[in-house]
C-alpha atoms as a PDB file:
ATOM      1  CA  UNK A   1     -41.848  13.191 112.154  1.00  0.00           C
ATOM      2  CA  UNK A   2     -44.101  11.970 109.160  1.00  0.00           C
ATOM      3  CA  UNK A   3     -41.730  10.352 107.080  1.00  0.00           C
ATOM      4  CA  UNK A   4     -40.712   8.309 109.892  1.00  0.00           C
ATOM      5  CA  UNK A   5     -44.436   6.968 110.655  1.00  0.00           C
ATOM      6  CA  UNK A   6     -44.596   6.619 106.173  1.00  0.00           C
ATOM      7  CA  UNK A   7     -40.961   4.416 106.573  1.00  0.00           C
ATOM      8  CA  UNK A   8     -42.646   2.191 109.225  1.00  0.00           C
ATOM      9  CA  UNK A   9     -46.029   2.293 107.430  1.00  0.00           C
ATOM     10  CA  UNK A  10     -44.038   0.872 104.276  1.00  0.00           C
ATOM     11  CA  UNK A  11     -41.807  -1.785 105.927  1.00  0.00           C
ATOM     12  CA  UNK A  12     -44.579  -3.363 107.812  1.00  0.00           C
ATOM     13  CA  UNK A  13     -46.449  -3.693 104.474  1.00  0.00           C
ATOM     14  CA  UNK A  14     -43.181  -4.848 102.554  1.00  0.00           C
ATOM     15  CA  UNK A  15     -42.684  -7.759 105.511  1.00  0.00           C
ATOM     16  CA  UNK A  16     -46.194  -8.924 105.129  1.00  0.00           C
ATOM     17  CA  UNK A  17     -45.529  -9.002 101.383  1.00  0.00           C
ATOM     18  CA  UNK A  18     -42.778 -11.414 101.955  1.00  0.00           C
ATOM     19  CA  UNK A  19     -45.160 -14.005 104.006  1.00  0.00           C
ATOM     20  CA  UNK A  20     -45.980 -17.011 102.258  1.00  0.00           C
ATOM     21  CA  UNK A  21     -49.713 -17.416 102.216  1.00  0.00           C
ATOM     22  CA  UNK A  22     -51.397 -19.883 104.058  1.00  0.00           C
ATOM     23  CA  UNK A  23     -51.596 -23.346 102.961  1.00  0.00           C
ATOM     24  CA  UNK A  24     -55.378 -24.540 102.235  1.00  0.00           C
ATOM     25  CA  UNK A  25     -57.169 -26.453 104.798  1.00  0.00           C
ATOM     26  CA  UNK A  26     -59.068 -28.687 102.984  1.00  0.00           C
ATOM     27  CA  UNK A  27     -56.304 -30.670 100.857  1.00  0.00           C
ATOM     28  CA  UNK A  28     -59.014 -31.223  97.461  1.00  0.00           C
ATOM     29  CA  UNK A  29     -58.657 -27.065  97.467  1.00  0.00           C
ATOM     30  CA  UNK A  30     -55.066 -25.992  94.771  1.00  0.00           C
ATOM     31  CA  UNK A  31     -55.295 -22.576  96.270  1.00  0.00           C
ATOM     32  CA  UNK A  32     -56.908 -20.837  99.568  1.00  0.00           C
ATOM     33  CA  UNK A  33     -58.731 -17.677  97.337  1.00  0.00           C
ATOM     34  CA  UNK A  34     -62.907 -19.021  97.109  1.00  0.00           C
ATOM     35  CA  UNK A  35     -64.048 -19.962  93.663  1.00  0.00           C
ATOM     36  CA  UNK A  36     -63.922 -17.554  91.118  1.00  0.00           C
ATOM     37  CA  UNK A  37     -61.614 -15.075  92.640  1.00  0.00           C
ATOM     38  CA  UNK A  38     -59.631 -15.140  89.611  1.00  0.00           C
ATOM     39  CA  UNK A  39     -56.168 -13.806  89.303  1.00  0.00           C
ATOM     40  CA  UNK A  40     -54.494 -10.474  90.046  1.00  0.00           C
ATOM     41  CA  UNK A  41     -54.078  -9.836  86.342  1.00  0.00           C
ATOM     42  CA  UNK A  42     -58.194  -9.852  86.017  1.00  0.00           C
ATOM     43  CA  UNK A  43     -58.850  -7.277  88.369  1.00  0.00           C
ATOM     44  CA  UNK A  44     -59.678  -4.086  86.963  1.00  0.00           C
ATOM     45  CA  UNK A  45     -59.572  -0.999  88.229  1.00  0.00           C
ATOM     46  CA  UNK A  46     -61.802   1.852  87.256  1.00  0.00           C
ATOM     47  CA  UNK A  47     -60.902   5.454  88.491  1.00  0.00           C
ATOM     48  CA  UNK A  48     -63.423   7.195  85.953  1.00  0.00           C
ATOM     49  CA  UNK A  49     -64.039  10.129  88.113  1.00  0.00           C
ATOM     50  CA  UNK A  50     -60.232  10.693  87.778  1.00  0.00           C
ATOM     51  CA  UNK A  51     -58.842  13.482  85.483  1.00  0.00           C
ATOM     52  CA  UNK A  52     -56.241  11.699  83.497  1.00  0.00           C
ATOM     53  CA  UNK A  53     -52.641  13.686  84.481  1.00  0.00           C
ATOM     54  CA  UNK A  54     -49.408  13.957  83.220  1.00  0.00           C
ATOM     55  CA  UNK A  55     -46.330  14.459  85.434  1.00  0.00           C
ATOM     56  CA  UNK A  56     -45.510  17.545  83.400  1.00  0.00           C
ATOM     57  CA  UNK A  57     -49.303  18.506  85.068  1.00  0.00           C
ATOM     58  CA  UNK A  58     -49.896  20.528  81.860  1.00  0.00           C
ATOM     59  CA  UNK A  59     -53.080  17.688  81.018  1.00  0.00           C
ATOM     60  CA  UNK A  60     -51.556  16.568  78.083  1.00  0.00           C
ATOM     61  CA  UNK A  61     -51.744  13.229  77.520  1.00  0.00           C
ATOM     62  CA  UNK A  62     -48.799  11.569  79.355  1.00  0.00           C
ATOM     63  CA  UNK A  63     -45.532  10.298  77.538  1.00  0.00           C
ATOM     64  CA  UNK A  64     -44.684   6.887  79.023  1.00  0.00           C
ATOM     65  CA  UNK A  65     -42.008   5.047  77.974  1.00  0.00           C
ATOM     66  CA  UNK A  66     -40.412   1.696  77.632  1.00  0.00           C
ATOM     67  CA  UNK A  67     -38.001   1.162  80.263  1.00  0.00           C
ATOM     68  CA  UNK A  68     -35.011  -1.763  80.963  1.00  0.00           C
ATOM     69  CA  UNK A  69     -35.677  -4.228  83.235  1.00  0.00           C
ATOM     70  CA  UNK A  70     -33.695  -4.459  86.705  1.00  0.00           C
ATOM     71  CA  UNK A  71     -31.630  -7.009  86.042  1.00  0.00           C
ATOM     72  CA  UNK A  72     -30.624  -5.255  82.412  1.00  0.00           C
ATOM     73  CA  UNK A  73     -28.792  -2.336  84.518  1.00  0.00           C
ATOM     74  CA  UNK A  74     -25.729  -2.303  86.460  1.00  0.00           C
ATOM     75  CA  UNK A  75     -26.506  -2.808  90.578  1.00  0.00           C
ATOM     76  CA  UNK A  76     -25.497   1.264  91.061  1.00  0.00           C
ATOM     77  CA  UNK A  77     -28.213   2.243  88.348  1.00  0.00           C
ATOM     78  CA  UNK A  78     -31.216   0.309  89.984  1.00  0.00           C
ATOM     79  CA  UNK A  79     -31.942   2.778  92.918  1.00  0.00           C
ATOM     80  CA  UNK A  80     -32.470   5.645  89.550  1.00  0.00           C
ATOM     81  CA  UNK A  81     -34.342   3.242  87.307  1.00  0.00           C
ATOM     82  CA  UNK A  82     -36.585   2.451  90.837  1.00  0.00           C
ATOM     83  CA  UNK A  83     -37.833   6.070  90.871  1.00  0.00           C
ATOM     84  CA  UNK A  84     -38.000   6.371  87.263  1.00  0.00           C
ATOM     85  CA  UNK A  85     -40.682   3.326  87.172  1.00  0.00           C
ATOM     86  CA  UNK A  86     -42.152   4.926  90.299  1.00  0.00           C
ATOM     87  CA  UNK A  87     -42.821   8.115  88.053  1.00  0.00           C
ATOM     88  CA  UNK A  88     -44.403   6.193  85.473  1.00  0.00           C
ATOM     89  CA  UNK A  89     -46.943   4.168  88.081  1.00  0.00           C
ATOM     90  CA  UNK A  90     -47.922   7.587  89.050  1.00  0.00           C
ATOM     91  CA  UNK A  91     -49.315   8.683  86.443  1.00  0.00           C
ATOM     92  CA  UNK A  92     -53.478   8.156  86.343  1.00  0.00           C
ATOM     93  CA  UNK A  93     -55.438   6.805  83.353  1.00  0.00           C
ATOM     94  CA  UNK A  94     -58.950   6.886  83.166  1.00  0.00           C
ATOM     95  CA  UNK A  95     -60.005   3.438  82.778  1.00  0.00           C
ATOM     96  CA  UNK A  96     -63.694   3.915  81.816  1.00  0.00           C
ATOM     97  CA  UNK A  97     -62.611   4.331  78.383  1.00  0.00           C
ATOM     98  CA  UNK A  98     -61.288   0.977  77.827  1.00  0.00           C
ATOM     99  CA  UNK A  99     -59.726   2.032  74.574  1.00  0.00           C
ATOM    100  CA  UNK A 100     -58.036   4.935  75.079  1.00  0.00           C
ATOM    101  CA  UNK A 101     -54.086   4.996  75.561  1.00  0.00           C
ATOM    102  CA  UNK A 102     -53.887   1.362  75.907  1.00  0.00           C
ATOM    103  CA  UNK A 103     -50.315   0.989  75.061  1.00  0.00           C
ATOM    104  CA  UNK A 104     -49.477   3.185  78.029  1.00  0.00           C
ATOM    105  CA  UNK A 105     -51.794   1.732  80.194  1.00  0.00           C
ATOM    106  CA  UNK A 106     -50.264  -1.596  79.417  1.00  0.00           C
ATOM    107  CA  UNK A 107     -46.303  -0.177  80.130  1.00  0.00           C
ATOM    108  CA  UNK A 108     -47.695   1.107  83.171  1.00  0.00           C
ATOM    109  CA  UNK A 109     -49.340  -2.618  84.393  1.00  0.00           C
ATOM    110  CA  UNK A 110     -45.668  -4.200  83.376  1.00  0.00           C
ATOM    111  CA  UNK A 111     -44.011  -1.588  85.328  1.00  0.00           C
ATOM    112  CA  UNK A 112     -46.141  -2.144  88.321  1.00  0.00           C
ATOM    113  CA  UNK A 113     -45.531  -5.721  88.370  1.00  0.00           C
ATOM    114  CA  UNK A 114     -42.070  -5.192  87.705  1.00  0.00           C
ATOM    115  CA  UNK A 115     -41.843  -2.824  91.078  1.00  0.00           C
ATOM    116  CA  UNK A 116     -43.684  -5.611  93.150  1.00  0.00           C
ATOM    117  CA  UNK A 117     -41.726  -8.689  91.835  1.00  0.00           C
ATOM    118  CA  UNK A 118     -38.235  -6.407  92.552  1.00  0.00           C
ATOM    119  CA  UNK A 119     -39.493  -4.955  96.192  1.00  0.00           C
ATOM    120  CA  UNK A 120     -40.654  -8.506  97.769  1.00  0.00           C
ATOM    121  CA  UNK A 121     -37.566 -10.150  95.882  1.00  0.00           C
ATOM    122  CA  UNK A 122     -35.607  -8.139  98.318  1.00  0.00           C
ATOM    123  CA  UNK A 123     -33.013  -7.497  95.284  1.00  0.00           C
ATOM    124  CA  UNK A 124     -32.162  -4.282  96.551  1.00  0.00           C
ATOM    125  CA  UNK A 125     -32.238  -1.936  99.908  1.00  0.00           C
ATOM    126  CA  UNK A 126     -34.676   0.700  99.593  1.00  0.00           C
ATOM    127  CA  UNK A 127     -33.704   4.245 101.100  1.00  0.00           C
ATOM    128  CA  UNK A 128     -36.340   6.520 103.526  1.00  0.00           C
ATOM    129  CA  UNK A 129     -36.270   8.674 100.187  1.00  0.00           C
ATOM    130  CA  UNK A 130     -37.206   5.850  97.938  1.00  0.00           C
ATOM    131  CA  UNK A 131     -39.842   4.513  99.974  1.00  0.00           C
ATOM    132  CA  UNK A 132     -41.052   7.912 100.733  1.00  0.00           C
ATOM    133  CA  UNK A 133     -41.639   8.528  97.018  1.00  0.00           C
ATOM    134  CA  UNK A 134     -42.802   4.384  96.482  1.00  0.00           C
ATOM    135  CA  UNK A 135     -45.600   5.504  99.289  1.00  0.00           C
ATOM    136  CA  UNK A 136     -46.515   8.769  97.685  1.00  0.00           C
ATOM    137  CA  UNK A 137     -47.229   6.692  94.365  1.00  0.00           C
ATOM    138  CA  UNK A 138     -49.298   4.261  95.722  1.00  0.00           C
ATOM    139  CA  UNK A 139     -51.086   7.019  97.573  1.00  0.00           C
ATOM    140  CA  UNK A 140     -51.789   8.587  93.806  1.00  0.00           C
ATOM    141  CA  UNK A 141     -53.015   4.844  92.413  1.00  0.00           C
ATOM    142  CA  UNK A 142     -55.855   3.963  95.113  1.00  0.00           C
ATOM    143  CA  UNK A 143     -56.577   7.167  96.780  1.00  0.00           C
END
């Protein structure tokens, strides 16, 4: 059954997510990434031979909007907020145009970090459905 193998696939990623990362060998070195790695928030990603979609899949240009954060919402909202964020993460911008729909490219980056810092926070339980979809997104962002 697939979504079995996707639910296995996913909580083997989320418990490596969890792991502290290793402590530096050398005890001169802050951090164990080599020099000039910079920071997650400097990567950039460039899908340019993307087609920019909305999740109406008419190719308009896609509404995104501002949502609460998790711990704004009552504990029986979250698991419908999740999915809602999980909507907006999946839609795809084309980055080679650096100045083109920044504001929603900018909702979506908050949102993403949002999702990470509430999955490996362990806040909440997610269901096969929930990770099923949380899989399905990430398949749309680096595939």
């Amino acid at each position: 059954m697939p979504s079995n193998k996707h639910a296995s696939m996913f909580n083997k990623i989320i418990k490596r997510g969890n792991r502290k990362p290793p402590k530096p060998e050398s005890a001169t070195e802050p951090t164990s990434f080599p020099a000039g790695a910079g920071s997650v928030s400097s990567v950039t990603v460039n899908h340019a031979s993307r087609t920019t979609l909305s999740s109406s899949g008419a190719g308009a240009a896609p509404q995104i909007e501002c949502l609460p954060l998790f711990r704004d919402v009552l504990v029986p909202e979250r698991r419908a907020l999740f999915l809602r964020k999980l909507q907006i993460c999946a839609v795809v911008f084309d980055f080679s145009d650096t100045l083109k729909m920044i504001r929603e490219k900018e909702v979506k980056r908050q949102t993403l970090s949002e999702l990470v810092d509430f999955v490996q926070s362990g806040s909440g339980r997610l269901k096969e459905p929930v990770q099923e979809e949380l899989v399905r997104t990430v398949g749309i962002n680096i595939f």
